[in-house]
N, C-alpha and C. Protein backbone atom coordinates (compact mmCIF):
# COMPACT_ATOMS: atom_id res chain seq x y z
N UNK A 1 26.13 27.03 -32.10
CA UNK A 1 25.51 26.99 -30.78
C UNK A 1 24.51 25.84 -30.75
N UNK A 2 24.50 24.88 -29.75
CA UNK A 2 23.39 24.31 -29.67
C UNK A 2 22.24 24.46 -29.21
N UNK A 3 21.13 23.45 -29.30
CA UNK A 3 19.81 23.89 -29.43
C UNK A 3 19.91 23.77 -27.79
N UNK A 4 18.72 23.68 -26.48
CA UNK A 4 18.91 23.64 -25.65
C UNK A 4 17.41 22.40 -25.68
N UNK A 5 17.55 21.50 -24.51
CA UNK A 5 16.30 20.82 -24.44
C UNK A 5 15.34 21.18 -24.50
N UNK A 6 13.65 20.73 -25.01
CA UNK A 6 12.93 20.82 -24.07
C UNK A 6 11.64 19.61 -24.16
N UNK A 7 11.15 19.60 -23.30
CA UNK A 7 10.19 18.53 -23.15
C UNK A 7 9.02 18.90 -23.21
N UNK A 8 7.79 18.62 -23.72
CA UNK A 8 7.06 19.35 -24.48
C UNK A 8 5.63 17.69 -23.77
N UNK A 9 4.64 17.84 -23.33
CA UNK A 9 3.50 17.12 -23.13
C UNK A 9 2.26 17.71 -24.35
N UNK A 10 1.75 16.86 -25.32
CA UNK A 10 0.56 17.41 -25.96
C UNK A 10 -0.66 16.72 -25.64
N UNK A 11 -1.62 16.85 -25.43
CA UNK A 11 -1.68 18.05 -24.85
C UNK A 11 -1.42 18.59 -23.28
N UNK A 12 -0.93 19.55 -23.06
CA UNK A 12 -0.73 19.88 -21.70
C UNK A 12 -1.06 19.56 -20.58
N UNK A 13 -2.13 19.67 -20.33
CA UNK A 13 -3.59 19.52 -19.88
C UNK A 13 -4.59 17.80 -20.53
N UNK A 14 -5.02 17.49 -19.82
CA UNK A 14 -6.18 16.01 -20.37
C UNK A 14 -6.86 15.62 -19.43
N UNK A 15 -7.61 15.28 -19.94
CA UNK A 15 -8.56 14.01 -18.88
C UNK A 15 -7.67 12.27 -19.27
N UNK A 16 -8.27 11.57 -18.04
CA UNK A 16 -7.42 10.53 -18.23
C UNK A 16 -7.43 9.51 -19.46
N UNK A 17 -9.10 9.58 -20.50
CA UNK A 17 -9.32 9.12 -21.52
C UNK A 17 -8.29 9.77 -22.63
N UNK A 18 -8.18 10.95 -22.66
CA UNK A 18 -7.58 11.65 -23.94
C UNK A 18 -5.72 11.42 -23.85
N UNK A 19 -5.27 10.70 -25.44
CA UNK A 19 -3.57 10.48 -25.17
C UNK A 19 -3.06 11.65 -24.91
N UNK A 20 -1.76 10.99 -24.55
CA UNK A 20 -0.84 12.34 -24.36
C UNK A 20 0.43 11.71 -24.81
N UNK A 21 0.92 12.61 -25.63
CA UNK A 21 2.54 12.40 -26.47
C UNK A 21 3.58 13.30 -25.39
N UNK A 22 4.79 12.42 -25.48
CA UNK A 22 5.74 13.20 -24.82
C UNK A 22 6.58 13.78 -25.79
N UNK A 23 7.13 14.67 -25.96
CA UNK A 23 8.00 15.04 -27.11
C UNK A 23 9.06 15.71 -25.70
N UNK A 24 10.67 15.12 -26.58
CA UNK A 24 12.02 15.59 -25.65
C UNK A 24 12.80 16.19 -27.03
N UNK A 25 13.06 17.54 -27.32
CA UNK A 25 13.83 17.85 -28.61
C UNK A 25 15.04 19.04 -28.10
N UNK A 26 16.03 19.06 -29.09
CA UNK A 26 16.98 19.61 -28.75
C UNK A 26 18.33 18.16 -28.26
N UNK A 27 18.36 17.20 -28.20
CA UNK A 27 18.30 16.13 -27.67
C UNK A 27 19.93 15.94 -29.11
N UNK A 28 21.13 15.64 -28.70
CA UNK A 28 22.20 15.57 -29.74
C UNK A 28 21.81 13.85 -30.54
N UNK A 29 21.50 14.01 -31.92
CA UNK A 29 20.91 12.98 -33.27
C UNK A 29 21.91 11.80 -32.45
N UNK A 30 21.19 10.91 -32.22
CA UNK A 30 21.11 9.33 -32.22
C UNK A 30 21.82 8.91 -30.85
N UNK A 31 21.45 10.04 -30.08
CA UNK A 31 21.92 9.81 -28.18
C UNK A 31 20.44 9.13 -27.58
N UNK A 32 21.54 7.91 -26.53
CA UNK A 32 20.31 7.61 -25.51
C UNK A 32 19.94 8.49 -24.57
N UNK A 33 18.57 8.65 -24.23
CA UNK A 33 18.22 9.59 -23.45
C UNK A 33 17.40 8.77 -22.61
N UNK A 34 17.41 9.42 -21.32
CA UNK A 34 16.26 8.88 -20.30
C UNK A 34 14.98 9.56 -19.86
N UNK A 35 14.17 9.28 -19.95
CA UNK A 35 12.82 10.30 -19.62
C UNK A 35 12.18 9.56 -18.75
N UNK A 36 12.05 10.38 -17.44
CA UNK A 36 11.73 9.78 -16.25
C UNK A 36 10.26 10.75 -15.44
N UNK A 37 9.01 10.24 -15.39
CA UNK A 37 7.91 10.76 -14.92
C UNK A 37 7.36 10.43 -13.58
N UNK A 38 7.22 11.43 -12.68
CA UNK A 38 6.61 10.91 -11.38
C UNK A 38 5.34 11.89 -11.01
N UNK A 39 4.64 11.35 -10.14
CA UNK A 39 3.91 12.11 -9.64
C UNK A 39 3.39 11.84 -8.30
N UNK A 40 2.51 11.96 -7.63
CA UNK A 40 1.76 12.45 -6.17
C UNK A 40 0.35 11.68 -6.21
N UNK A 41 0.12 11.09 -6.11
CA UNK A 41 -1.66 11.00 -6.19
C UNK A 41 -2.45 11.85 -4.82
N UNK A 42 -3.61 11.65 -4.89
CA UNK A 42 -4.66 12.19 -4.00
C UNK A 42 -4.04 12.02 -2.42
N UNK A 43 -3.98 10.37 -1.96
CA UNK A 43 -3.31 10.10 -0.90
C UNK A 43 -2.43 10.11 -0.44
N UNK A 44 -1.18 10.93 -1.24
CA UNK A 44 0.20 10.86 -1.16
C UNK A 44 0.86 9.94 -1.27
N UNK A 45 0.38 8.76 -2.20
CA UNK A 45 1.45 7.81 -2.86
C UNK A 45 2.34 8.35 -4.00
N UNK A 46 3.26 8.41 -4.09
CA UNK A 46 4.35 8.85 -5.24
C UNK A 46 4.52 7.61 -6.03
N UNK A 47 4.38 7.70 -7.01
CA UNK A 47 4.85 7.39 -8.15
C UNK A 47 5.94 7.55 -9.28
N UNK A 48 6.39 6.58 -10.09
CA UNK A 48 7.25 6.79 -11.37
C UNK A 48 7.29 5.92 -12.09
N UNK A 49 8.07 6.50 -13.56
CA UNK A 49 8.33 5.45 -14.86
C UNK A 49 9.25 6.27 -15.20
N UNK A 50 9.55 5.16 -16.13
CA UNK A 50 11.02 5.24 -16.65
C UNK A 50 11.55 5.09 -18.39
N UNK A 51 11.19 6.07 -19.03
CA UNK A 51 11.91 4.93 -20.39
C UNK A 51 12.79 5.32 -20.80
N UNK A 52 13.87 4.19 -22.11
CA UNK A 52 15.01 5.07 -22.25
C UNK A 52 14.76 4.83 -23.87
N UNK A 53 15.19 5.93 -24.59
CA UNK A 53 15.32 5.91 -26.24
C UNK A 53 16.53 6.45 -26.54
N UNK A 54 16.53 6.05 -28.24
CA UNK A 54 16.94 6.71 -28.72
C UNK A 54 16.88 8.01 -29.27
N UNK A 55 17.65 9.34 -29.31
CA UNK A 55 16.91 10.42 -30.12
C UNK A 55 17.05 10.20 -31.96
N UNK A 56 15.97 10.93 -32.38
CA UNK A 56 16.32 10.31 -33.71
C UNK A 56 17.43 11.45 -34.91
N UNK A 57 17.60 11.28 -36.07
CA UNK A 57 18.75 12.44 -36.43
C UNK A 57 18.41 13.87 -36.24
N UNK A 58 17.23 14.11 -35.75
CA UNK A 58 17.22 15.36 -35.69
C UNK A 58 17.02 15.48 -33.95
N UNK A 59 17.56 14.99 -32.81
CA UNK A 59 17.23 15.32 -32.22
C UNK A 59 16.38 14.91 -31.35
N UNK A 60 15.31 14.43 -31.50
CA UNK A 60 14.02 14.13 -30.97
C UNK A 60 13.34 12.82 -30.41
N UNK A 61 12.81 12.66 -29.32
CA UNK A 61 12.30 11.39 -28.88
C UNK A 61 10.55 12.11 -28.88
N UNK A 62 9.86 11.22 -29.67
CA UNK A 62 8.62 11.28 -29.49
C UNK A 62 8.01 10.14 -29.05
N UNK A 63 7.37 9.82 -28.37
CA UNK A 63 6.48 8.68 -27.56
C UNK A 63 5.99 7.96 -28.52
N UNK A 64 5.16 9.08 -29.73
CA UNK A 64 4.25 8.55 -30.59
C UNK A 64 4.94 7.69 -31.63
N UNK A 65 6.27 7.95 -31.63
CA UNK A 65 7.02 6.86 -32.44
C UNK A 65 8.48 6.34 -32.09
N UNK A 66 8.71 6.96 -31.05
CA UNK A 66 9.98 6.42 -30.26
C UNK A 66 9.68 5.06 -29.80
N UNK A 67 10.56 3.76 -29.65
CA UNK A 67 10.17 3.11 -28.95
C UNK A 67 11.24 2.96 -27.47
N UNK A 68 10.64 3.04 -26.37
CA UNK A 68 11.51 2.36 -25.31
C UNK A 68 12.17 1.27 -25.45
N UNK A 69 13.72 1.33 -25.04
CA UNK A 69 14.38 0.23 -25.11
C UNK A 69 14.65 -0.41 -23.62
N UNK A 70 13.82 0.38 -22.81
CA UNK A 70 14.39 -0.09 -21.27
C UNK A 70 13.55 0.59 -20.31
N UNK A 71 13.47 0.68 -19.21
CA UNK A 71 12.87 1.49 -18.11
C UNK A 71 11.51 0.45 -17.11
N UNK A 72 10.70 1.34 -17.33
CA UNK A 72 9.19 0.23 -16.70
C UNK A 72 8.52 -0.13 -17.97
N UNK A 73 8.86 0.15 -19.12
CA UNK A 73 7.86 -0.59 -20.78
C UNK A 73 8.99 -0.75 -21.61
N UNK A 74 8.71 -1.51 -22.64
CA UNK A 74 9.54 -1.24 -24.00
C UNK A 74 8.47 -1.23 -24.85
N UNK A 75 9.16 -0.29 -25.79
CA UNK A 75 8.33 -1.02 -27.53
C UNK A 75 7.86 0.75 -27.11
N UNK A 76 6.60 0.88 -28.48
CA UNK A 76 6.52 2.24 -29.31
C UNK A 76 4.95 2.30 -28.58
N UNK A 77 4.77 3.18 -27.45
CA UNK A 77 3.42 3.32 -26.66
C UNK A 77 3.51 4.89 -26.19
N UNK A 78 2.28 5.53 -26.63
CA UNK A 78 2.50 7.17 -26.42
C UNK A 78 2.38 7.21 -24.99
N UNK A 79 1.33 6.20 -24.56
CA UNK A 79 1.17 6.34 -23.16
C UNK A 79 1.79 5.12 -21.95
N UNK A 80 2.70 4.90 -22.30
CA UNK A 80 3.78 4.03 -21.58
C UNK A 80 4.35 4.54 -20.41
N UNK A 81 4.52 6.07 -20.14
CA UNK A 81 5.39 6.99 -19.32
C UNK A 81 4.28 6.71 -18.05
N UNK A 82 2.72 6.61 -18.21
CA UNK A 82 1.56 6.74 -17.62
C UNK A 82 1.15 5.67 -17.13
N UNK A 83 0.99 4.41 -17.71
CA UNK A 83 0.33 2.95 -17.65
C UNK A 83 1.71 2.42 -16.96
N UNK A 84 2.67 2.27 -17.24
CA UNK A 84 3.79 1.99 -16.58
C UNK A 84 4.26 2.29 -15.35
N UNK A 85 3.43 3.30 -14.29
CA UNK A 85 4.22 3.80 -13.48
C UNK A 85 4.16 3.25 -11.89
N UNK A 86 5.30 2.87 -11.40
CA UNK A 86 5.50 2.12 -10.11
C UNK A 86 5.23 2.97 -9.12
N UNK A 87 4.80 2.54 -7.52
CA UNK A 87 4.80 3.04 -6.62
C UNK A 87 6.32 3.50 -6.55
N UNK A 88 6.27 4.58 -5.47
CA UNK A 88 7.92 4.04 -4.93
C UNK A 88 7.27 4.65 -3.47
N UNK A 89 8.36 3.57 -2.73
CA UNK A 89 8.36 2.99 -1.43
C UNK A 89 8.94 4.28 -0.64
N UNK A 90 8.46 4.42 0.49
CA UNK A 90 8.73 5.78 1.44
C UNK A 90 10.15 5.60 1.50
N UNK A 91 10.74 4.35 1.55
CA UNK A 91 12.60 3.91 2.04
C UNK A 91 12.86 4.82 0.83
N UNK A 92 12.40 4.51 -0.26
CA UNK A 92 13.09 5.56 -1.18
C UNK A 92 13.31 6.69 -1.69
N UNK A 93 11.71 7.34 -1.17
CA UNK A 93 11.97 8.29 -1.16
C UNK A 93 12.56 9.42 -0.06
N UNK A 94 12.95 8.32 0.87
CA UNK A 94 13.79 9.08 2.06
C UNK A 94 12.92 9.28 3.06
């Protein structure tokens, strides 16, 4: 049986000084995966980022040592999903 995803933020919860690791596990050993983050701000601008990795043999993309091969960053940044993230335009979001 396989494992089932899950995506895991440490810590959960932060202030904007303190990192945050993304962990994606359950993830089939040495598949590209995409991990895609958006959010809302105060004024209702929406936001996103994008990265894509590899999982490693067991499974797992961690931020803290995964590196992006594509999306809005590349290279090995815990907080890339965050510093990286584009407006998106009302056309797109419908």
């Amino acid at each position: 049986m396989s494992e089932m995803m899950k995506l895991t933020t440490i810590p959960e919860q932060r202030l904007l000084i303190d990192l945050c690791k993304v962990e994606l596990s359950g993830v089939p050993a040495a598949a590209y995966v995409a991990i895609e983050a958006t959010l809302t701000d105060g004024m209702g601008q929406a936001w996103s980022s994008r990265g894509i990795y590899t999982a490693d043999m067991n499974g797992v993309v961690d931020t803290l040592k995964s590196a992006s091969l594509g999306g809005t960053y590349r290279g090995v940044d815990t907080e890339g999903l965050f510093w990286s993230m584009l407006p998106i335009s009302s056309r797109v979001m419908g």
